[in-house]
N, C-alpha and C. Protein backbone atom coordinates (compact mmCIF):
# COMPACT_ATOMS: atom_id res chain seq x y z
N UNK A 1 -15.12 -27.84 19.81
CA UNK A 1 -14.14 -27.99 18.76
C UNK A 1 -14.50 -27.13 17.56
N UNK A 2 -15.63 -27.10 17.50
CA UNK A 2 -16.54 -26.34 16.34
C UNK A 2 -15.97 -24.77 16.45
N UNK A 3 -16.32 -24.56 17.99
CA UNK A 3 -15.83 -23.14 18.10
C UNK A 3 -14.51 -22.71 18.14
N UNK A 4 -13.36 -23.34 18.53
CA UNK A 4 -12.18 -23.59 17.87
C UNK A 4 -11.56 -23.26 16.49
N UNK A 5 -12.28 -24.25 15.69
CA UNK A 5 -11.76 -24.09 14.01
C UNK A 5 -12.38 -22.71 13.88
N UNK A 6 -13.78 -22.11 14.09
CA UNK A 6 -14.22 -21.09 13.61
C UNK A 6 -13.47 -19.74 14.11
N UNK A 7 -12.85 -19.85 15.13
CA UNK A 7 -11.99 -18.64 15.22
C UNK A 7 -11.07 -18.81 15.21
N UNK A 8 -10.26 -20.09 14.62
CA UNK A 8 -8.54 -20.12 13.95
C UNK A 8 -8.64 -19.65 12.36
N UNK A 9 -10.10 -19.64 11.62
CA UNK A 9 -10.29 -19.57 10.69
C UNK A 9 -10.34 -18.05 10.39
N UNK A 10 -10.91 -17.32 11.68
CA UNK A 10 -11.30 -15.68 11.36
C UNK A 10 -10.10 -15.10 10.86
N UNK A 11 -8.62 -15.74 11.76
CA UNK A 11 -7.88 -14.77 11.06
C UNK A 11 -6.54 -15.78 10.77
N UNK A 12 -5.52 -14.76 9.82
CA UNK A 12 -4.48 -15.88 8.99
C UNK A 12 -3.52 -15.16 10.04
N UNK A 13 -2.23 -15.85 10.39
CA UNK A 13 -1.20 -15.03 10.72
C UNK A 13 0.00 -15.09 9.31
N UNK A 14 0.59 -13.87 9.38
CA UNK A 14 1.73 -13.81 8.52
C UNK A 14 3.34 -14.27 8.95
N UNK A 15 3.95 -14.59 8.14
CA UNK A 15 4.92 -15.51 8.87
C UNK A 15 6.12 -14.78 8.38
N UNK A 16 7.43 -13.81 9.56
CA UNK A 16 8.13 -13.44 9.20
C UNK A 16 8.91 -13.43 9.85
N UNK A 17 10.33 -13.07 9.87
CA UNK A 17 11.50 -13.36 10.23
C UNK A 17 12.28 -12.11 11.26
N UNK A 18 12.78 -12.47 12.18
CA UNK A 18 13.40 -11.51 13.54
C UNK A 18 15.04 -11.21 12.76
N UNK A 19 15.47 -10.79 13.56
CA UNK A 19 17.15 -10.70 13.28
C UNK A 19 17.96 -12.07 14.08
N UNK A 20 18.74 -12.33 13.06
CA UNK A 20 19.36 -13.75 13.27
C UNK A 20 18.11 -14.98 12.30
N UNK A 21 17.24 -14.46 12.00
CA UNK A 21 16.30 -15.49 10.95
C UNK A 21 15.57 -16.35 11.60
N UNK A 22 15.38 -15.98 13.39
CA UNK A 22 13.73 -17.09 13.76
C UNK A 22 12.50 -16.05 13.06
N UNK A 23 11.49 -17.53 12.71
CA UNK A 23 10.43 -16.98 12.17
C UNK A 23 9.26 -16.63 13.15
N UNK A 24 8.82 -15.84 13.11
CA UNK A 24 7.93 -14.91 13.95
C UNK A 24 6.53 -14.73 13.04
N UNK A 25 5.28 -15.24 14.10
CA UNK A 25 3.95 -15.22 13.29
C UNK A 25 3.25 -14.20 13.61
N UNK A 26 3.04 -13.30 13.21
CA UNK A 26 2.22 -12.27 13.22
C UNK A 26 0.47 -11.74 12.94
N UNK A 27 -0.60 -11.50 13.48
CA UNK A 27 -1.71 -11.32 13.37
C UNK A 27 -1.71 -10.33 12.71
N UNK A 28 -2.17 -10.02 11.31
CA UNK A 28 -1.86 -8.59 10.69
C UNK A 28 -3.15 -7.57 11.18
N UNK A 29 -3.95 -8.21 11.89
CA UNK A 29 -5.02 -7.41 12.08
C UNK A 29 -4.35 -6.57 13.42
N UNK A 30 -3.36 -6.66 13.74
CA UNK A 30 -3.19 -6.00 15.22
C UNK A 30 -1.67 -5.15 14.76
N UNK A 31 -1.27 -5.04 13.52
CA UNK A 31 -0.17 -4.48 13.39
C UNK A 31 -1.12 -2.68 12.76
N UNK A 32 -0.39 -1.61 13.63
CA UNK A 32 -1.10 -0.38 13.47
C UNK A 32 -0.33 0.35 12.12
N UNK A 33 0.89 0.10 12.51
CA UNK A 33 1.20 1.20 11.20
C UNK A 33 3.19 0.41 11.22
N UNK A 34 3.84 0.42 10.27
CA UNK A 34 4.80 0.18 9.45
C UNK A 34 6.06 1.46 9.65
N UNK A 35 7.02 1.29 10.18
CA UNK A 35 7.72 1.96 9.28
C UNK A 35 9.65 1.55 9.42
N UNK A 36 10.08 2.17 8.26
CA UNK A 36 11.19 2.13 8.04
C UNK A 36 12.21 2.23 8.73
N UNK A 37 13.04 1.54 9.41
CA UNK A 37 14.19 1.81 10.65
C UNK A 37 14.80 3.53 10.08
N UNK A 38 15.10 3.06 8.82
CA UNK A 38 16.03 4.40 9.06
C UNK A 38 15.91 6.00 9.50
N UNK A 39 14.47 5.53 10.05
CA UNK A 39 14.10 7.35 10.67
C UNK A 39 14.78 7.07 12.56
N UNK A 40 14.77 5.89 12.63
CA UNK A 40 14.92 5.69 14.30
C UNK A 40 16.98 5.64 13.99
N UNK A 41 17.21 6.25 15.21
CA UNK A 41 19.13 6.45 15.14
C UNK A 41 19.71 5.12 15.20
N UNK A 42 21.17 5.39 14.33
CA UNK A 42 21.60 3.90 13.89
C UNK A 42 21.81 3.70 14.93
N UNK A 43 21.82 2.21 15.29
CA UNK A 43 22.18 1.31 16.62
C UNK A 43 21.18 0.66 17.20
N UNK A 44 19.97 1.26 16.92
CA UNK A 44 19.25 0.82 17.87
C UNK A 44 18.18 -0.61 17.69
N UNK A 45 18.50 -0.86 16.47
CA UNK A 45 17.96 -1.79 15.76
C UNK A 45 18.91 -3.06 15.46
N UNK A 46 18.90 -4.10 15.54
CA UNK A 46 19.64 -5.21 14.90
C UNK A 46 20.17 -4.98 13.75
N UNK A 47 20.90 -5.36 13.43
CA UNK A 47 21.70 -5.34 11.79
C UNK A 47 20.85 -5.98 10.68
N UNK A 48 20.17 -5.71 9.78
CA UNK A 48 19.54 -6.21 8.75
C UNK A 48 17.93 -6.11 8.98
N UNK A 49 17.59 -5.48 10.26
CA UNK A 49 16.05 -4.87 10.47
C UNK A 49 15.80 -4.43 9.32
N UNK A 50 14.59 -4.12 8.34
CA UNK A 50 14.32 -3.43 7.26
C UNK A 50 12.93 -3.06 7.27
N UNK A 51 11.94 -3.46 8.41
CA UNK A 51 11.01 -3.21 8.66
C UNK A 51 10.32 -3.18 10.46
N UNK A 52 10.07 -1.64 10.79
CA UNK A 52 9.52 -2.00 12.24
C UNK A 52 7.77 -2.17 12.09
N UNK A 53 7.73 -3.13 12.71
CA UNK A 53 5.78 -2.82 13.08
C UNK A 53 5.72 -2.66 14.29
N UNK A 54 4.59 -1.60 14.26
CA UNK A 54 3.97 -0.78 15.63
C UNK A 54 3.14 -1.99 15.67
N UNK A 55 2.80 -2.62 16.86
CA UNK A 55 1.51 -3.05 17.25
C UNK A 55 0.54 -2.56 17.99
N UNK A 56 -0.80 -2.78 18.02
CA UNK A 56 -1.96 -2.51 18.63
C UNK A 56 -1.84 -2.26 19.80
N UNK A 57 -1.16 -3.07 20.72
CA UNK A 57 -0.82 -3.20 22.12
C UNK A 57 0.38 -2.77 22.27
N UNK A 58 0.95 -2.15 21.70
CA UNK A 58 2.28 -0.79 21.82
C UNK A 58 3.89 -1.24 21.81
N UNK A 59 3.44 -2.47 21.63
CA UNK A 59 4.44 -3.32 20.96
C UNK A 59 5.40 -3.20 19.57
N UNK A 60 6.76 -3.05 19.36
CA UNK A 60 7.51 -2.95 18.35
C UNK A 60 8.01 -3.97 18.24
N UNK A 61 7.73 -4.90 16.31
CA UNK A 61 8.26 -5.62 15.92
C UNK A 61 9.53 -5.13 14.95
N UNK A 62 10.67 -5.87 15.02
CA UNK A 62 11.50 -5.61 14.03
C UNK A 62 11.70 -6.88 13.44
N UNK A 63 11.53 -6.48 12.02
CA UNK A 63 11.94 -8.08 10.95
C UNK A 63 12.75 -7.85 10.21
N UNK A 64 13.41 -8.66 9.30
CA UNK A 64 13.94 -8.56 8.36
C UNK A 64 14.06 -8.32 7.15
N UNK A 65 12.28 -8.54 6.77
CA UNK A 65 11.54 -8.20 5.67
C UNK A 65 11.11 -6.49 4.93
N UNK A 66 11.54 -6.33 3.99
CA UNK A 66 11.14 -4.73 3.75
C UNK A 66 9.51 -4.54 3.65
N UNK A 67 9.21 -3.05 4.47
CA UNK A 67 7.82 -3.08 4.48
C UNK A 67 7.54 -3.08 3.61
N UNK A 68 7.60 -2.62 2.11
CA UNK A 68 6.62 -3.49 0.67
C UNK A 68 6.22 -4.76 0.87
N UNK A 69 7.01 -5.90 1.10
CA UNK A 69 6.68 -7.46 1.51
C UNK A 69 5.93 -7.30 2.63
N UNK A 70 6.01 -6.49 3.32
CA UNK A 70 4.79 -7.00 4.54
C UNK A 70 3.68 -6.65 4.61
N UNK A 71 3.89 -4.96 3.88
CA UNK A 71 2.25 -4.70 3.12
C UNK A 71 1.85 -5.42 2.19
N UNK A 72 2.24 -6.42 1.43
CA UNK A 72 1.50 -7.34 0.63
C UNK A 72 1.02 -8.57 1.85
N UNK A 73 1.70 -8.85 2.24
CA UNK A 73 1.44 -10.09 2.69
C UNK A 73 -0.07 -9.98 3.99
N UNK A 74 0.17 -8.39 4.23
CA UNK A 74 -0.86 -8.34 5.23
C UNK A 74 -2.40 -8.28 4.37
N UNK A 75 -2.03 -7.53 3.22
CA UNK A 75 -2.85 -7.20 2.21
C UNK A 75 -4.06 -8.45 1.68
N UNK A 76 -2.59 -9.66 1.29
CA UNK A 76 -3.15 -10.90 1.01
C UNK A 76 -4.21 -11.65 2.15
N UNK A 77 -3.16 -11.74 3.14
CA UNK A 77 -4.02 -12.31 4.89
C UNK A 77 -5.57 -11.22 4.87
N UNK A 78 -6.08 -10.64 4.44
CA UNK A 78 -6.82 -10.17 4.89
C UNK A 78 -7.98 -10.56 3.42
């Protein structure tokens, strides 16, 4: 149990929002790099995306949140 709490403790997840508004928890230690939908062609994104994250494991998140808010929040989690 000991070893449990000590590695729920190593890291925080950040808590943010998909398209349509489920909340989605995120490990900020595994998000690689940030960027702005509007370089990727319109359509291909949900309506109100405002931030994609690349993940570690080659994974693309899209949220709702603008990446300023998510670079803080990863900023803070860490």
């Amino acid at each position: 149990m000991l070893l449990l709490t000590a590695a729920i403790a190593a890291f925080h997840l950040i808590q943010l929002h998909g398209p349509g508004g489920p909340q989605i928890d995120v490990n900020p230690h595994e998000i690689s790099s940030l960027r702005d939908p509007s370089v990727v062609p319109e359509g291909h994104f949900a309506k109100g995306i405002k931030c994609l994250l690349f993940m570690t494991n080659g994974k693309v998140v899209a949220v709702t949140e603008d990446c300023d808010t998510v670079k803080v929040l990863v900023e803070e989690a860490q």
